[in-house]
N, C-alpha and C. Protein backbone atom coordinates (compact mmCIF):
# COMPACT_ATOMS: atom_id res chain seq x y z
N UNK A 1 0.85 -1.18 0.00
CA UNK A 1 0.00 0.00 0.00
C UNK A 1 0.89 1.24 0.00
N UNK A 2 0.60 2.26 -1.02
CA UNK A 2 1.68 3.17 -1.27
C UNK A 2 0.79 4.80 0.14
N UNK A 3 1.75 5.45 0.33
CA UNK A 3 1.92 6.28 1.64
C UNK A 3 0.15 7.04 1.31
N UNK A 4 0.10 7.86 -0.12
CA UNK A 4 -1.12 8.46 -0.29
C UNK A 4 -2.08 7.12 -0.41
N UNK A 5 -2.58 5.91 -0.29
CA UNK A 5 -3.49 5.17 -0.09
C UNK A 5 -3.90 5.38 1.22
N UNK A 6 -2.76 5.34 2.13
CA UNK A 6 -3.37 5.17 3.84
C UNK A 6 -3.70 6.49 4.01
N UNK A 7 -3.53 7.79 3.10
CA UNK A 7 -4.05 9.21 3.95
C UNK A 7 -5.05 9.08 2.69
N UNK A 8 -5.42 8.67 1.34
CA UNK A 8 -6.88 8.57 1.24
C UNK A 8 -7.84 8.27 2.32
N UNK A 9 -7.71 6.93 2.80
CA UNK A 9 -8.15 6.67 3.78
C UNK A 9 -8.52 7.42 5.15
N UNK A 10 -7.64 7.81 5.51
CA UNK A 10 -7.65 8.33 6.76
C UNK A 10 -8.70 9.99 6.28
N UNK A 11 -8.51 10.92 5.45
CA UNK A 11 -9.16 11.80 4.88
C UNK A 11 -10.66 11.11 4.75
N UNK A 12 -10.93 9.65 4.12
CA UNK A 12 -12.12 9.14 4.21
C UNK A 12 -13.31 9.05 5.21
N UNK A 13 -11.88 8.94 6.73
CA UNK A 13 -12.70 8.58 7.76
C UNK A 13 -13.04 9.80 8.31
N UNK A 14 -12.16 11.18 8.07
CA UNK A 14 -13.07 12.50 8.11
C UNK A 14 -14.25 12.36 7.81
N UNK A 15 -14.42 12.57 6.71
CA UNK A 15 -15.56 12.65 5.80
C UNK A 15 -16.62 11.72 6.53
N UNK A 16 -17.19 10.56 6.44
CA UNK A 16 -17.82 9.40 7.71
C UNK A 16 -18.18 10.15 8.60
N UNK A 17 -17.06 10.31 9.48
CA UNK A 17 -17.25 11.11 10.99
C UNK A 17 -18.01 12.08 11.15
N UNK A 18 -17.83 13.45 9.77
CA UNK A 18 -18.30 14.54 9.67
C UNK A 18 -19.89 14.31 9.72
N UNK A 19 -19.87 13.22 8.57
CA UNK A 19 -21.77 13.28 8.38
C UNK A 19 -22.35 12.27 9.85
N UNK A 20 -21.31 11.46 10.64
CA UNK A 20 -22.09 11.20 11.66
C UNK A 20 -22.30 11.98 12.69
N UNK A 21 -21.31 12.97 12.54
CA UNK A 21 -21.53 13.69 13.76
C UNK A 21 -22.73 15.12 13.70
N UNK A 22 -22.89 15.38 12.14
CA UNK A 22 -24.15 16.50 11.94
C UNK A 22 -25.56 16.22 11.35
N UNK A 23 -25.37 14.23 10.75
CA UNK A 23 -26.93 14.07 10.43
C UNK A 23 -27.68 14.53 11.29
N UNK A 24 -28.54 14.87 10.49
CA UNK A 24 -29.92 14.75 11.60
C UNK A 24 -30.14 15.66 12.51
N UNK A 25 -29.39 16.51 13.00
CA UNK A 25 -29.18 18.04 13.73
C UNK A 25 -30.04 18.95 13.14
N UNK A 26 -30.99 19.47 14.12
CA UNK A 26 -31.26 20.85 14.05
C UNK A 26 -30.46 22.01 14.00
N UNK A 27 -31.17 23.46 13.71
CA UNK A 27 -29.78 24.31 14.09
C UNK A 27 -29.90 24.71 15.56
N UNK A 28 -30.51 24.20 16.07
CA UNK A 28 -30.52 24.63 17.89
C UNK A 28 -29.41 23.86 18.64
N UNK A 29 -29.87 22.47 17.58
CA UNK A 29 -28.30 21.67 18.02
C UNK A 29 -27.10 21.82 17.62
N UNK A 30 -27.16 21.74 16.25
CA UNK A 30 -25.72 22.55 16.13
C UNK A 30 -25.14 23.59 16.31
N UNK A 31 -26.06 24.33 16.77
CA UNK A 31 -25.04 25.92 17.12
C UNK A 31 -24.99 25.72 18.70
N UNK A 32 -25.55 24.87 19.51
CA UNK A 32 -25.55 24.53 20.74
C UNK A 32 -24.50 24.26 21.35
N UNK A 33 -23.81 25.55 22.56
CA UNK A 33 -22.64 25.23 23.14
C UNK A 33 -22.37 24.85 24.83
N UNK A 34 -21.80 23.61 25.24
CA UNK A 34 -22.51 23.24 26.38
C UNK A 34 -21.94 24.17 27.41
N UNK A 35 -20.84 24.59 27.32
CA UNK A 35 -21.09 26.14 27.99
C UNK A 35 -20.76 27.61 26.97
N UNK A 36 -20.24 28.13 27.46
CA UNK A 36 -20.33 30.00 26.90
C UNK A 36 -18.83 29.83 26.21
N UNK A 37 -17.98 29.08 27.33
CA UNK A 37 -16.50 29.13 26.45
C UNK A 37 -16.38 27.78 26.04
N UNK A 38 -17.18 27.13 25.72
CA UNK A 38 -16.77 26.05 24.60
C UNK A 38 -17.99 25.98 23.58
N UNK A 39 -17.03 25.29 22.36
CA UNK A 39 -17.35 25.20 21.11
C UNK A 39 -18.66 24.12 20.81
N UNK A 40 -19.26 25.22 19.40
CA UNK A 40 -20.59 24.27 19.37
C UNK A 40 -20.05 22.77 18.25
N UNK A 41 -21.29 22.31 17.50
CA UNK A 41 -20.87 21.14 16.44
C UNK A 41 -20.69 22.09 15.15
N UNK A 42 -21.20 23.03 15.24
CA UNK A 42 -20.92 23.71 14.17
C UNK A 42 -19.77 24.60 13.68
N UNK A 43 -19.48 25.06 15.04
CA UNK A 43 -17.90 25.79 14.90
C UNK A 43 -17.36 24.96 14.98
N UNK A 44 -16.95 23.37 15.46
CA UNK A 44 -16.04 22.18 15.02
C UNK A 44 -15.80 21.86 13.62
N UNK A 45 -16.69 21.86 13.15
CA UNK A 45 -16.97 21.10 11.83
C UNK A 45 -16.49 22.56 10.48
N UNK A 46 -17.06 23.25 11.15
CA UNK A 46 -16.29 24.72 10.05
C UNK A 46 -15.14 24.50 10.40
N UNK A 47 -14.57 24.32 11.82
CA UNK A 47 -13.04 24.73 11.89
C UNK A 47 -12.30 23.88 11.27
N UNK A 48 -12.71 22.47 11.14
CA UNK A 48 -12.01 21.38 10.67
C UNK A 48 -11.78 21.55 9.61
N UNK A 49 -13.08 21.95 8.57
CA UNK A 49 -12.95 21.94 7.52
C UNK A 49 -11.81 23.07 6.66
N UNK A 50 -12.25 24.62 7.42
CA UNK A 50 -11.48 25.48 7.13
C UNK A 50 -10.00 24.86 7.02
N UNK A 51 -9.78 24.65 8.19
CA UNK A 51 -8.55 24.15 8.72
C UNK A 51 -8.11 23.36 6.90
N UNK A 52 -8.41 22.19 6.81
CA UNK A 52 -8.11 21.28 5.67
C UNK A 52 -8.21 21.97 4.49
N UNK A 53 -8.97 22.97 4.31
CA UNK A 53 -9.28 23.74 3.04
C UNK A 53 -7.91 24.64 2.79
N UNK A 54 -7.68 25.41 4.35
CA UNK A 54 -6.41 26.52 3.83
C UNK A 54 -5.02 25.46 3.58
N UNK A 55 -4.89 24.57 4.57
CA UNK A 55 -3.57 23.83 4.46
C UNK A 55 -3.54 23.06 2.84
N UNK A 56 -4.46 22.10 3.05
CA UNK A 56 -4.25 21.61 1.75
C UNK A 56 -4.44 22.53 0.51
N UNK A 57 -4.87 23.58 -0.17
CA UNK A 57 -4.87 24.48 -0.96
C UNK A 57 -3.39 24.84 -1.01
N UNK A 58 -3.14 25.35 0.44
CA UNK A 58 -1.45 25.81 0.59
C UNK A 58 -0.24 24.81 0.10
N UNK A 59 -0.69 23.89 0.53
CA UNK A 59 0.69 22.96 0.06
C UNK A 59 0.64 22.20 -1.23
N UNK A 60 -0.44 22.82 -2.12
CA UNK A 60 -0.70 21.60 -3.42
C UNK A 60 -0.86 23.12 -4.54
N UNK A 61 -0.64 24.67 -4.09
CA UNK A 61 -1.43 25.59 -4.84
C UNK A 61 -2.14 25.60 -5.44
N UNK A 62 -3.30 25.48 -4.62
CA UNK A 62 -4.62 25.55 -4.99
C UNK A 62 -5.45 26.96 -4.71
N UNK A 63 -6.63 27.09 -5.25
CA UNK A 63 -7.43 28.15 -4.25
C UNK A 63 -8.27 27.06 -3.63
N UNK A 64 -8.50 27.92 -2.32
CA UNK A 64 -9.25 27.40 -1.34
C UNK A 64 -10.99 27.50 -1.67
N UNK A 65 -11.41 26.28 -1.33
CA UNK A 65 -12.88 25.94 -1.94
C UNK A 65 -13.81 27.04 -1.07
N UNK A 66 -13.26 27.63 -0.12
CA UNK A 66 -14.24 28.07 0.59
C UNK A 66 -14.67 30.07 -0.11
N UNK A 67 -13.14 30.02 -1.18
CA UNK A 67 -13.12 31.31 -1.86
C UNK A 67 -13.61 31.02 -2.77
N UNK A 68 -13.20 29.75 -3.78
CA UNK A 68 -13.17 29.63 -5.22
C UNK A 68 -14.88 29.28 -5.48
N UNK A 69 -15.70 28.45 -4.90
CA UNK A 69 -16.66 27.83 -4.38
C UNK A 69 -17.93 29.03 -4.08
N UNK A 70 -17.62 29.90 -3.64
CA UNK A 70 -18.01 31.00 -3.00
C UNK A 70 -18.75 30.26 -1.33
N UNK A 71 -18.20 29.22 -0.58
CA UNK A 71 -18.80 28.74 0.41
C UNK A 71 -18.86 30.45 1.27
N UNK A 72 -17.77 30.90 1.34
CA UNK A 72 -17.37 32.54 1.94
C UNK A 72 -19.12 32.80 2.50
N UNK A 73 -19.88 33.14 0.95
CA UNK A 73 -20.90 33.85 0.93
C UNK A 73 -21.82 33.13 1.30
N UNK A 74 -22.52 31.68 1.05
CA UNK A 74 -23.19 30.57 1.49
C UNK A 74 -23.05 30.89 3.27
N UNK A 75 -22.17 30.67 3.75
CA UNK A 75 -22.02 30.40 5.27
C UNK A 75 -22.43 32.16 5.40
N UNK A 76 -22.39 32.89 5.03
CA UNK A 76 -22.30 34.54 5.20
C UNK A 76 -21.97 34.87 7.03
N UNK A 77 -21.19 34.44 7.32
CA UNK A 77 -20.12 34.70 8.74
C UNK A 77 -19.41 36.17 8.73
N UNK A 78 -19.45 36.40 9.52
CA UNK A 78 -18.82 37.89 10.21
C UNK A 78 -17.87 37.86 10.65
N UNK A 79 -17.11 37.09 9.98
CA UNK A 79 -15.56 36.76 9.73
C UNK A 79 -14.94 37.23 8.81
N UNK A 80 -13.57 37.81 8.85
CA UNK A 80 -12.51 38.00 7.79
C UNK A 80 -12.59 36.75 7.06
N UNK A 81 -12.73 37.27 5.37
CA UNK A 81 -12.57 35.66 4.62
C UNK A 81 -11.42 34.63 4.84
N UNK A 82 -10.39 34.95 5.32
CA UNK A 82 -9.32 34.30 5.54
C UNK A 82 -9.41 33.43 6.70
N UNK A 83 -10.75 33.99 7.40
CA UNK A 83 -10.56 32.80 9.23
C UNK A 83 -10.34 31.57 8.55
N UNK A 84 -9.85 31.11 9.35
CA UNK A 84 -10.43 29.59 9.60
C UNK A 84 -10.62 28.62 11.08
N UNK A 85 -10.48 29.85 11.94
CA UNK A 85 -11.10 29.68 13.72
C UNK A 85 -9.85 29.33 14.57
N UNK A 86 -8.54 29.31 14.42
CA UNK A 86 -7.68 29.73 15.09
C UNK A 86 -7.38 30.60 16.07
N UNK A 87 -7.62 30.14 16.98
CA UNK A 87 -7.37 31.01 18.02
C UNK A 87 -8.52 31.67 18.87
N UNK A 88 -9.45 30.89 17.69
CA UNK A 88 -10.82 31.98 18.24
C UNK A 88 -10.89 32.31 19.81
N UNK A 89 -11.75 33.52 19.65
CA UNK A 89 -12.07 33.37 21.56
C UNK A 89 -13.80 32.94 21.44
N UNK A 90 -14.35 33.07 22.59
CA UNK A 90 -15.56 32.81 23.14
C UNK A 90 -17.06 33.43 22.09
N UNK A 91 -16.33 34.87 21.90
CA UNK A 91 -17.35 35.45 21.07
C UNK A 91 -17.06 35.09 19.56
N UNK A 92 -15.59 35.00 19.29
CA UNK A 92 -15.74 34.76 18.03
C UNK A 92 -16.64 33.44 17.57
N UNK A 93 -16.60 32.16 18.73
CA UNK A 93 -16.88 31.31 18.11
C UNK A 93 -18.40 31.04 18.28
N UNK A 94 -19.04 32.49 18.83
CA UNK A 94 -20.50 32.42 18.85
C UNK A 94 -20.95 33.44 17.58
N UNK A 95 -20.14 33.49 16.70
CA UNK A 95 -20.28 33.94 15.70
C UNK A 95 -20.71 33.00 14.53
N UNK A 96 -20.02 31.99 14.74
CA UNK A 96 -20.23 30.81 13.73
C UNK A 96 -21.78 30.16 13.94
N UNK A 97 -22.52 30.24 12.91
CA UNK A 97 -23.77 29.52 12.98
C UNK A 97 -24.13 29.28 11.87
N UNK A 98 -24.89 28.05 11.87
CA UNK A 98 -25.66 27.68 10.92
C UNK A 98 -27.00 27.47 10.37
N UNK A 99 -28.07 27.33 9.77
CA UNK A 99 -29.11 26.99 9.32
C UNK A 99 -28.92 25.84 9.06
N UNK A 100 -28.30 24.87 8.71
CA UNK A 100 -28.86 23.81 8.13
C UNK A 100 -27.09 22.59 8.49
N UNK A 101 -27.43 21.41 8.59
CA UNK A 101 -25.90 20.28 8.61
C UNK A 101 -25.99 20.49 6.95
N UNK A 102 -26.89 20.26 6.25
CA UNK A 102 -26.15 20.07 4.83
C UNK A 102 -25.21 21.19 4.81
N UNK A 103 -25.42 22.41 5.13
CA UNK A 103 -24.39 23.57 4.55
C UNK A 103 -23.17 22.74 5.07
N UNK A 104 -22.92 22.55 6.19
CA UNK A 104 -21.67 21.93 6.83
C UNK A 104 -21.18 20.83 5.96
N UNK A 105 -21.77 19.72 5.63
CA UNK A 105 -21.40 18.57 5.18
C UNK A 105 -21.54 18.83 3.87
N UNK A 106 -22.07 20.24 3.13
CA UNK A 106 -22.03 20.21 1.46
C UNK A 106 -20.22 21.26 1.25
N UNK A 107 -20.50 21.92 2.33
CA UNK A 107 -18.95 22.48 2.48
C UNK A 107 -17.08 21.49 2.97
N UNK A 108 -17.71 20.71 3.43
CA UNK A 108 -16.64 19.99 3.87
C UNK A 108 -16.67 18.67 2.18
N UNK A 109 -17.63 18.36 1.94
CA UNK A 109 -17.96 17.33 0.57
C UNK A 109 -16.86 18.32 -0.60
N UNK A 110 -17.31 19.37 -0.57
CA UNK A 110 -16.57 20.02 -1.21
C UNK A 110 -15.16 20.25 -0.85
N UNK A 111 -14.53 20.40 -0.04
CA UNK A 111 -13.16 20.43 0.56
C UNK A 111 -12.55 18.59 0.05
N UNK A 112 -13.31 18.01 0.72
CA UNK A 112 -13.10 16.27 0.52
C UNK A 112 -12.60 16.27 -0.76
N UNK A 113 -13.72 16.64 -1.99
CA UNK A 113 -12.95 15.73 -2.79
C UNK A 113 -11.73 17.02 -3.82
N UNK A 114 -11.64 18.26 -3.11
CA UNK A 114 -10.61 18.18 -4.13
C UNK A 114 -9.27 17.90 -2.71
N UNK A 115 -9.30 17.66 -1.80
CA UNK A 115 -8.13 16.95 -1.12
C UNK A 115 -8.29 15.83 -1.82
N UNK A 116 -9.08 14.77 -2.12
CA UNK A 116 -8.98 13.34 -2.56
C UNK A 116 -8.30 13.66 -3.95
N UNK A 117 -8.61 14.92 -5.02
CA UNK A 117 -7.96 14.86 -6.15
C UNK A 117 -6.40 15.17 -5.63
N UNK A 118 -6.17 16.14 -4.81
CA UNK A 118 -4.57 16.18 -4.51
C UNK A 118 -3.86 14.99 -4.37
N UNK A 119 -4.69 14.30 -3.57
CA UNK A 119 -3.52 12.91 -3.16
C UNK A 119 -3.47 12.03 -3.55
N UNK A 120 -4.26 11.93 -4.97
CA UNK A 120 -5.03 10.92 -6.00
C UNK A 120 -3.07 10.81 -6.85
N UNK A 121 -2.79 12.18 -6.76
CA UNK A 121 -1.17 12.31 -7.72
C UNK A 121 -0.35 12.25 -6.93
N UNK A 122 -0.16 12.63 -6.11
CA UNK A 122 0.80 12.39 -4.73
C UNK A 122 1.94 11.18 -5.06
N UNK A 123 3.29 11.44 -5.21
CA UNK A 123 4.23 10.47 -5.18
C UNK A 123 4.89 10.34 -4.12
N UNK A 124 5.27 9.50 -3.77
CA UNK A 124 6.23 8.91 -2.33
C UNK A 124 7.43 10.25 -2.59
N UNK A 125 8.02 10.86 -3.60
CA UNK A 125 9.30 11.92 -3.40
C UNK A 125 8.23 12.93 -3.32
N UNK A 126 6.99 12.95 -3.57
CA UNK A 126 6.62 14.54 -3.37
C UNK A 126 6.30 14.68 -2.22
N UNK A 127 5.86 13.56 -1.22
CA UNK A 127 5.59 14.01 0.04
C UNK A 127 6.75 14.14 0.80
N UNK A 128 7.88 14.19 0.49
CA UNK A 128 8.99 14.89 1.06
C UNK A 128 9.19 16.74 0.98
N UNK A 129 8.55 16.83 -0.21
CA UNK A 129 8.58 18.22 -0.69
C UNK A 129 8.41 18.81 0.89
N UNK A 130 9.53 20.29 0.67
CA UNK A 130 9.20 21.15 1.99
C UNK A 130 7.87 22.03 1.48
N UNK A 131 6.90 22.06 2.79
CA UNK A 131 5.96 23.44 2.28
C UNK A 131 5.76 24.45 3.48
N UNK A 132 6.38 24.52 4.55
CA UNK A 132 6.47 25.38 5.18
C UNK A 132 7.86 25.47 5.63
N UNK A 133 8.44 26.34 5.72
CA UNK A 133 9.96 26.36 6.60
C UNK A 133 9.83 27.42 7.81
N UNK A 134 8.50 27.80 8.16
CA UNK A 134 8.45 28.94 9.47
C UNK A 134 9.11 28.13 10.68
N UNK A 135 9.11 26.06 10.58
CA UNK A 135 9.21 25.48 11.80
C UNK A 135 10.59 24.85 11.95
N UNK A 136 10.92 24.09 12.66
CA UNK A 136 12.07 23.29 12.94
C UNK A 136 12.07 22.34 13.56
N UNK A 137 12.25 21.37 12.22
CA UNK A 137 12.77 21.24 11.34
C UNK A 137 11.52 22.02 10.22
N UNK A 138 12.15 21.83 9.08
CA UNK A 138 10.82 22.66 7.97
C UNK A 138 9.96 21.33 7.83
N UNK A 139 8.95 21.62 7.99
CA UNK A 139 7.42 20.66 7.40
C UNK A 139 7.26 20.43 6.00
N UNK A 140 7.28 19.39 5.78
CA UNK A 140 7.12 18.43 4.59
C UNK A 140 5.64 18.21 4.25
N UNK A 141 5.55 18.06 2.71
CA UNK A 141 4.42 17.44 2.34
C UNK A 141 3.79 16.13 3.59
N UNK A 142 4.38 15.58 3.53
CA UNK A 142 3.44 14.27 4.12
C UNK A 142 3.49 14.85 5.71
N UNK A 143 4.28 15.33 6.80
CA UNK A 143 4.29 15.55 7.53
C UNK A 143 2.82 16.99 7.85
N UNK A 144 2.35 17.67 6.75
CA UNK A 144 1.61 18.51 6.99
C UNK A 144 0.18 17.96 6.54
N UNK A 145 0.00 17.14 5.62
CA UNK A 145 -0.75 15.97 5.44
C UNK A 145 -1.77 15.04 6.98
N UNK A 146 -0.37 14.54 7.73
CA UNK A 146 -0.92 14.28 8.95
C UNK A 146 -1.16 15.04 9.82
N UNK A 147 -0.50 16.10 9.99
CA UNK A 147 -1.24 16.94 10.43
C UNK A 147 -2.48 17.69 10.91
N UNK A 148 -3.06 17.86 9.73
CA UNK A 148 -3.97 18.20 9.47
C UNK A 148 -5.52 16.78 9.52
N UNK A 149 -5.02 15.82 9.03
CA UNK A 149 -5.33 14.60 9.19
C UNK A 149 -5.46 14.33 10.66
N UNK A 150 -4.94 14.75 11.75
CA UNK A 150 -4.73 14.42 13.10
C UNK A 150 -5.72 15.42 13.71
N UNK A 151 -5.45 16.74 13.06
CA UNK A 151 -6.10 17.79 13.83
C UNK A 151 -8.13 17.72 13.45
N UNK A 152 -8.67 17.53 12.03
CA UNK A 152 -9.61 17.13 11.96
C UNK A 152 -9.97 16.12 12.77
N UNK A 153 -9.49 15.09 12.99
CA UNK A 153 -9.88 13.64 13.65
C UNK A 153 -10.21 14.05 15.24
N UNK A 154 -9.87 14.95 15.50
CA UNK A 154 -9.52 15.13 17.02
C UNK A 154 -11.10 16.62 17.11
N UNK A 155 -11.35 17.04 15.95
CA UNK A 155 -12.07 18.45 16.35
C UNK A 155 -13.43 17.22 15.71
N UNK A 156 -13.60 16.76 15.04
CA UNK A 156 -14.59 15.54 14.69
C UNK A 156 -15.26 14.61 15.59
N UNK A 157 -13.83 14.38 16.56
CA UNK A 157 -14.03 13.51 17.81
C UNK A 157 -14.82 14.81 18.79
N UNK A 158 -14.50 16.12 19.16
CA UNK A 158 -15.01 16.77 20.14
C UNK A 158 -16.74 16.42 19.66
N UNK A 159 -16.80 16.96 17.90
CA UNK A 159 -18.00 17.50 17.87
C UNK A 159 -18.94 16.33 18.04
N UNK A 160 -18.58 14.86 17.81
CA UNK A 160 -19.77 13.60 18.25
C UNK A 160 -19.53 13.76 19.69
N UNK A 161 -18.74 14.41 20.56
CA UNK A 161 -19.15 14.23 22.40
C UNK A 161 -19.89 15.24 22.53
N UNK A 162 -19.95 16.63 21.43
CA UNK A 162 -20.92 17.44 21.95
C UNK A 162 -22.16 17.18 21.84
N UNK A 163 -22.10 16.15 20.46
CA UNK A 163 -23.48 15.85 20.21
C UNK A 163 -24.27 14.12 21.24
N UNK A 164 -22.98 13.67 21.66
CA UNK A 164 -23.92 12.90 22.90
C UNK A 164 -23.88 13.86 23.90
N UNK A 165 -23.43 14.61 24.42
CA UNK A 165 -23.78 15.19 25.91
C UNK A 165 -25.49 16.14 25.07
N UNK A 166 -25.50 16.72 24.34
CA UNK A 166 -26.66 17.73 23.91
C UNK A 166 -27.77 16.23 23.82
N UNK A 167 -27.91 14.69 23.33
CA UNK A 167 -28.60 14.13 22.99
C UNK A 167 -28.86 13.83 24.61
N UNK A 168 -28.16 13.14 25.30
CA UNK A 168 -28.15 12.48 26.94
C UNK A 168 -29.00 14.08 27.72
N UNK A 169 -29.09 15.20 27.58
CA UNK A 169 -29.40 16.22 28.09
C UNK A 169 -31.13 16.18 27.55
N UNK A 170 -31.16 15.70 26.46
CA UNK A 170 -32.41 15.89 26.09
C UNK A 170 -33.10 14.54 26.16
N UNK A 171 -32.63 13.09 26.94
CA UNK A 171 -32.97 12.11 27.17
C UNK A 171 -33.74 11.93 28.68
């Protein structure tokens, strides 16, 4: 199994996770935060996605689906187009809301598959390629790959515990 097969994969099980964790949600539930300073399912699922949209765009030069796409205007957020929820504080991330999981899961569908076209070409020497040198050592294709791969999996994982503690609350 060559290196881009196992991060198809792993990018796959984003995608899965995403739609299990926002089927079926209202927007009371997804913008629902179980307290004031933590994050709802909906600012997870934007952040993840953002997150995967600017990196992977960045390291393959791409434009980002959320510009090229016009998702920007779809989500219509009171955000600089460039967020992608870094750092946010408390209010910023009661800024993020939604109407509907499809917007979420038609925005991340869209992110999915042009990451799946990036890594569809992906050679074992290109994921050596450097694409950031701000760090130390400089970050490599495949090393920013998992990355990002790690950091979705983990904001995916919050947003299905927000959505059992909001379901167990209403049980």
């Amino acid at each position: 199994m060559h290196a881009k097969d196992i991060l198809i994969d792993g990018y796959n099980r984003i995608q899965e996770e995403v739609r299990a964790a926002v089927g079926g949600l209202d927007p009371d539930d997804l913008n629902a935060r179980p307290t004031a300073e933590t994050n709802s399912i909906a600012w997870l699922v934007w952040h993840l996605t953002r997150v995967q949209d600017d990196h992977v765009a960045d390291a393959f030069g791409l434009d980002q689906v959320w510009l090229s796409q016009d998702w920007q205007k779809r989500f219509g957020l009171d955000l600089p187009r460039s967020d992608t929820g870094y750092g946010h504080s408390a209010a910023k991330v009661a800024k993020v809301r939604v109407a509907e999981a499809d917007l979420l899961t038609g925005y991340y569908d869209a992110v999915h598959a042009q990451t799946l076209e990036a890594l569809r070409g992906v050679t074992a020497a290109e994921l050596e390629r450097i694409v950031d040198e701000r760090w130390d050592p400089p970050v490599s294709l495949g090393v920013r790959l998992v990355s990002v791969l790690s950091d979705d999996l983990q904001h995916v994982g919050q947003a299905a515990y927000v959505r059992g503690l909001l379901q167990s609350a209403a049980a």
